[in-house]
C-alpha atoms as a PDB file:
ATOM      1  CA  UNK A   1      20.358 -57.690 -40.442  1.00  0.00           C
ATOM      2  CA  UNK A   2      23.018 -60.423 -41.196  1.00  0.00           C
ATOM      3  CA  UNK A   3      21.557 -63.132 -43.632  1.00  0.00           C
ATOM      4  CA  UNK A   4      21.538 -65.730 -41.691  1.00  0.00           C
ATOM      5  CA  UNK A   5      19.462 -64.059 -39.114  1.00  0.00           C
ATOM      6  CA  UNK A   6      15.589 -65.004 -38.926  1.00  0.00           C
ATOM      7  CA  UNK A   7      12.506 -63.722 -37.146  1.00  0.00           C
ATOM      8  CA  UNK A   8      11.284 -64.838 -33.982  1.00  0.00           C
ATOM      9  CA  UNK A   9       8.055 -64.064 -31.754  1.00  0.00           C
ATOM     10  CA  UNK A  10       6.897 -65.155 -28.669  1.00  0.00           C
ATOM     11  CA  UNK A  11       2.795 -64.639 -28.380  1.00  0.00           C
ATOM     12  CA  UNK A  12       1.393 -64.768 -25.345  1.00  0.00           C
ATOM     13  CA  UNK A  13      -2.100 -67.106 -26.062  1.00  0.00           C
ATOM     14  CA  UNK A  14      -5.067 -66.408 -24.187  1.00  0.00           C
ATOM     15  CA  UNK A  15      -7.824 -68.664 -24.146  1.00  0.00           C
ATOM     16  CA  UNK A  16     -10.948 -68.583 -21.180  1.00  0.00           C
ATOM     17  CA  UNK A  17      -8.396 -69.211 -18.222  1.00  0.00           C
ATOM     18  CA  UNK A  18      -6.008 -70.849 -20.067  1.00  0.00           C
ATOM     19  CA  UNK A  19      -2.823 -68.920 -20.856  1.00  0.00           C
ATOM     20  CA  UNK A  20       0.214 -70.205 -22.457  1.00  0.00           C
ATOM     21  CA  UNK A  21       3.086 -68.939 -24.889  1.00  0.00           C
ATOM     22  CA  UNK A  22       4.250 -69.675 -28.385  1.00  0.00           C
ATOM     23  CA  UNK A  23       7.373 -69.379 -29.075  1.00  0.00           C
ATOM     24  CA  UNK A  24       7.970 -69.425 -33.147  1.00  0.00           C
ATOM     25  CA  UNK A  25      11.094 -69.680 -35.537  1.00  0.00           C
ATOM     26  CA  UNK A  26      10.684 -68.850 -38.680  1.00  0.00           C
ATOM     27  CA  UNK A  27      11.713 -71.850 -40.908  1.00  0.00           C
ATOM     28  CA  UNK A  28      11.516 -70.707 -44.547  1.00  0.00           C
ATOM     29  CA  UNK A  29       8.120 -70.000 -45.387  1.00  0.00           C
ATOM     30  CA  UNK A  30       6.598 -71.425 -42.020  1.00  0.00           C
ATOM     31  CA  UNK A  31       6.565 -71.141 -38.420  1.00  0.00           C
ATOM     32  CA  UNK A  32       7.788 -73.814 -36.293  1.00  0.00           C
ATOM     33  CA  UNK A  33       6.240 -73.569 -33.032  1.00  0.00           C
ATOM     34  CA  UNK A  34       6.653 -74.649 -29.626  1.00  0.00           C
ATOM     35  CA  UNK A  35       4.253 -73.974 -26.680  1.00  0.00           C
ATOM     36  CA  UNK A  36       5.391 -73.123 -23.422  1.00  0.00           C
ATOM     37  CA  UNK A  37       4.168 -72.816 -20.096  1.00  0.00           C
ATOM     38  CA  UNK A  38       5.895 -69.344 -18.723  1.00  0.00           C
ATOM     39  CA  UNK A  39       5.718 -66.244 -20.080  1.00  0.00           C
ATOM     40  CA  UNK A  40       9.374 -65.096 -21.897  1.00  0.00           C
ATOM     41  CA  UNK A  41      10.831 -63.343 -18.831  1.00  0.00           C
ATOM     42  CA  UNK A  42      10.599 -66.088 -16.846  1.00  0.00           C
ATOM     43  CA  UNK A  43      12.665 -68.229 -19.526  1.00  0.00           C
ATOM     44  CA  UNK A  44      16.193 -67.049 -18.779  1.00  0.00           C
ATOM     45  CA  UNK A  45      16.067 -68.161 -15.141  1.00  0.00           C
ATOM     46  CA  UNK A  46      14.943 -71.687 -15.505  1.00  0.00           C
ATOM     47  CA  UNK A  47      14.349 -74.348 -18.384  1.00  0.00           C
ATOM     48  CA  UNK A  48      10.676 -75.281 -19.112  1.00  0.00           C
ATOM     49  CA  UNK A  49       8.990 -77.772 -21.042  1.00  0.00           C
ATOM     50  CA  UNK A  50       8.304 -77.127 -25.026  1.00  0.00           C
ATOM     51  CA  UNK A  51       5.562 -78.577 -26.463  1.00  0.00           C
ATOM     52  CA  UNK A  52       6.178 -78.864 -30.708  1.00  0.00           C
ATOM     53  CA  UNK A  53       2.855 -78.404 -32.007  1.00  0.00           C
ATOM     54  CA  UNK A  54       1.959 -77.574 -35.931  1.00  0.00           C
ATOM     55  CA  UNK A  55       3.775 -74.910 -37.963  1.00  0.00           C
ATOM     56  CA  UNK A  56       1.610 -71.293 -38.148  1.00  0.00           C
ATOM     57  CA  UNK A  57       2.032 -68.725 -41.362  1.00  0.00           C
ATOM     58  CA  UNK A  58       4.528 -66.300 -41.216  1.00  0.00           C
ATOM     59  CA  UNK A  59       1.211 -63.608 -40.645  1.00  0.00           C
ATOM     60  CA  UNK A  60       2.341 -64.796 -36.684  1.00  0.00           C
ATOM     61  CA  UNK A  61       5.472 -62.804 -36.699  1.00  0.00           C
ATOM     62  CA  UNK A  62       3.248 -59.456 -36.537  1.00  0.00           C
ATOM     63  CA  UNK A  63      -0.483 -60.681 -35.454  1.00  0.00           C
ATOM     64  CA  UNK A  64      -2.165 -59.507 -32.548  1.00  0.00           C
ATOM     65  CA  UNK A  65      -5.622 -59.944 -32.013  1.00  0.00           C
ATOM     66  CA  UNK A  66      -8.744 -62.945 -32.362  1.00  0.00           C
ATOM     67  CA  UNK A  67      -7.674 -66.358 -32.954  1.00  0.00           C
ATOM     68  CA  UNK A  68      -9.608 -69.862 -32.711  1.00  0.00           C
ATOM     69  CA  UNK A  69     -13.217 -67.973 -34.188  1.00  0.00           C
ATOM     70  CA  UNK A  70     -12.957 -65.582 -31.595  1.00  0.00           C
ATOM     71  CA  UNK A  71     -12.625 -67.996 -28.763  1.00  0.00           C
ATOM     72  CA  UNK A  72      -8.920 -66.371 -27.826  1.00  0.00           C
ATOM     73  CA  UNK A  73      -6.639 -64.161 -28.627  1.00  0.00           C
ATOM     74  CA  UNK A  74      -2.782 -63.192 -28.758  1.00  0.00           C
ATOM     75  CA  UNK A  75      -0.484 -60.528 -28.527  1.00  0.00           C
ATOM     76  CA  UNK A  76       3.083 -60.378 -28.931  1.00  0.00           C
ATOM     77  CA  UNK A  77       5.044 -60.471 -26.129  1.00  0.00           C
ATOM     78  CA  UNK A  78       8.737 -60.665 -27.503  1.00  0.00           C
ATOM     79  CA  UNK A  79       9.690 -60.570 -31.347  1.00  0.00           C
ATOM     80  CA  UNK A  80      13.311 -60.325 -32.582  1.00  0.00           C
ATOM     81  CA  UNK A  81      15.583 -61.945 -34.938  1.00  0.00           C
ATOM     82  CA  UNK A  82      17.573 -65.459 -34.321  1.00  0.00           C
ATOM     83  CA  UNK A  83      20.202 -67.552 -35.684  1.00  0.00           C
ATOM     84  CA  UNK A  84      21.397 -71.377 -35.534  1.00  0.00           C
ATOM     85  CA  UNK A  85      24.443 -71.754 -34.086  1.00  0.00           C
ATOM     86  CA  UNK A  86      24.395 -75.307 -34.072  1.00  0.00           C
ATOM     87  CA  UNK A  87      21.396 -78.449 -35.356  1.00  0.00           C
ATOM     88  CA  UNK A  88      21.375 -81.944 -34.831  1.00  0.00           C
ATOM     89  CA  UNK A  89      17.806 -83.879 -34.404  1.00  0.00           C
ATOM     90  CA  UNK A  90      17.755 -83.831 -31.009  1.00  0.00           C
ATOM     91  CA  UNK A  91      19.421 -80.704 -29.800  1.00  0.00           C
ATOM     92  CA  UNK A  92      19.101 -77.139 -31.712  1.00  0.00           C
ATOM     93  CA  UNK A  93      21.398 -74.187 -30.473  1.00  0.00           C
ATOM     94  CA  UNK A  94      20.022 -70.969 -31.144  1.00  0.00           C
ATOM     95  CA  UNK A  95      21.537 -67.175 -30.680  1.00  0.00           C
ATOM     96  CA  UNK A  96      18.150 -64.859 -29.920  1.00  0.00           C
ATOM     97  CA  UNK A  97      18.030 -60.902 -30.262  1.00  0.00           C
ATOM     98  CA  UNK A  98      14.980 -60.157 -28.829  1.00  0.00           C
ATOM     99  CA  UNK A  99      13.300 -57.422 -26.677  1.00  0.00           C
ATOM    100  CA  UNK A 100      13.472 -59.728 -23.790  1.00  0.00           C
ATOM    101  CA  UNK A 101      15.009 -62.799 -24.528  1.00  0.00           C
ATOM    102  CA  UNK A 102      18.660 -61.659 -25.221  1.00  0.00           C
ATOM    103  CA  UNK A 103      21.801 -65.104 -25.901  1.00  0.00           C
ATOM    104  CA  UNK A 104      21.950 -68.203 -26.196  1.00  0.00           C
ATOM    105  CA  UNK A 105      19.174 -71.042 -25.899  1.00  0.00           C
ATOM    106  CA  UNK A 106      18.727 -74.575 -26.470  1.00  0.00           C
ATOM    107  CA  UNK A 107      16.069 -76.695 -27.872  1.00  0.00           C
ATOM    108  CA  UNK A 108      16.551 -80.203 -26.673  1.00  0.00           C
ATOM    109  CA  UNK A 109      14.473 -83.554 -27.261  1.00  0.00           C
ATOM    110  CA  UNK A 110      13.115 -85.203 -24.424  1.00  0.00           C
ATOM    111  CA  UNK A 111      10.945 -87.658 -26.311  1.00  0.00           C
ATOM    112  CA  UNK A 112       8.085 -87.319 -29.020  1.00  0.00           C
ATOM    113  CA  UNK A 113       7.245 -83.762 -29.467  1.00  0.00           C
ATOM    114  CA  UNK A 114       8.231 -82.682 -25.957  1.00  0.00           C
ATOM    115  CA  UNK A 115      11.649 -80.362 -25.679  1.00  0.00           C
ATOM    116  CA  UNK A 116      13.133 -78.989 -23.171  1.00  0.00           C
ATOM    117  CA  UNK A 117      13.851 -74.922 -23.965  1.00  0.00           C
ATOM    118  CA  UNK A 118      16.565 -73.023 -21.729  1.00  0.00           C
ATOM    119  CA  UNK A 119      19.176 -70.073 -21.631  1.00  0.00           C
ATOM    120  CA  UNK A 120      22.406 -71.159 -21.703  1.00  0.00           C
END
């Protein structure tokens, strides 16, 4: 694995009805995390909206199992390794190598902590 190369997962977060997906980049000794609405396959044909919400421990990159006291749960539905290609505050340019999720993607700002996430 190249240096420059990070971990990523995307966990698929179950709670009563309500299912969403996490996408996290490992940012030095954090996770920066982004929720989104569609599960990872459905990524590369259409953007969707990213939610920024707070930073998990790197124990995220491998976890599968009760979260919130046992309220939900996750399990991992892509994990791979990433790269910046490019990083301005608005607009991040990433390279993914993951099971599903497989080029190039953009984070971009739409306001607050909302981004837009897409293949490009």
């Amino acid at each position: 694995m190249a240096e420059n190369n990070k971990k990523f997962v995307i966990q698929k977060h179950v709670r009563g009805n309500n299912i969403h997906w996490d996408l996290m980049l490992e940012a030095g000794n954090i996770l920066e995390t982004y929720r989104l609405p569609v599960p990872p396959e459905k990524i590369s044909s259409q953007s969707v909206e990213a939610i920024k919400i707070f930073d998990h421990p790197l124990k995220f990159l491998t976890y599968e199992g009760s979260v919130n006291k046992g309220q939900g749960s996750v399990e991992i539905a892509d994990s791979g390794v990433y790269k910046i290609l490019n990083k301005t505050d608005s607009r991040v340019e990433l390279q993914l190598d993951g099971k599903i999720l497989k080029g190039k993607f953009t984070l971009t700002l739409i306001e607050a902590d909302r981004w837009e996430f897409r293949a490009e």
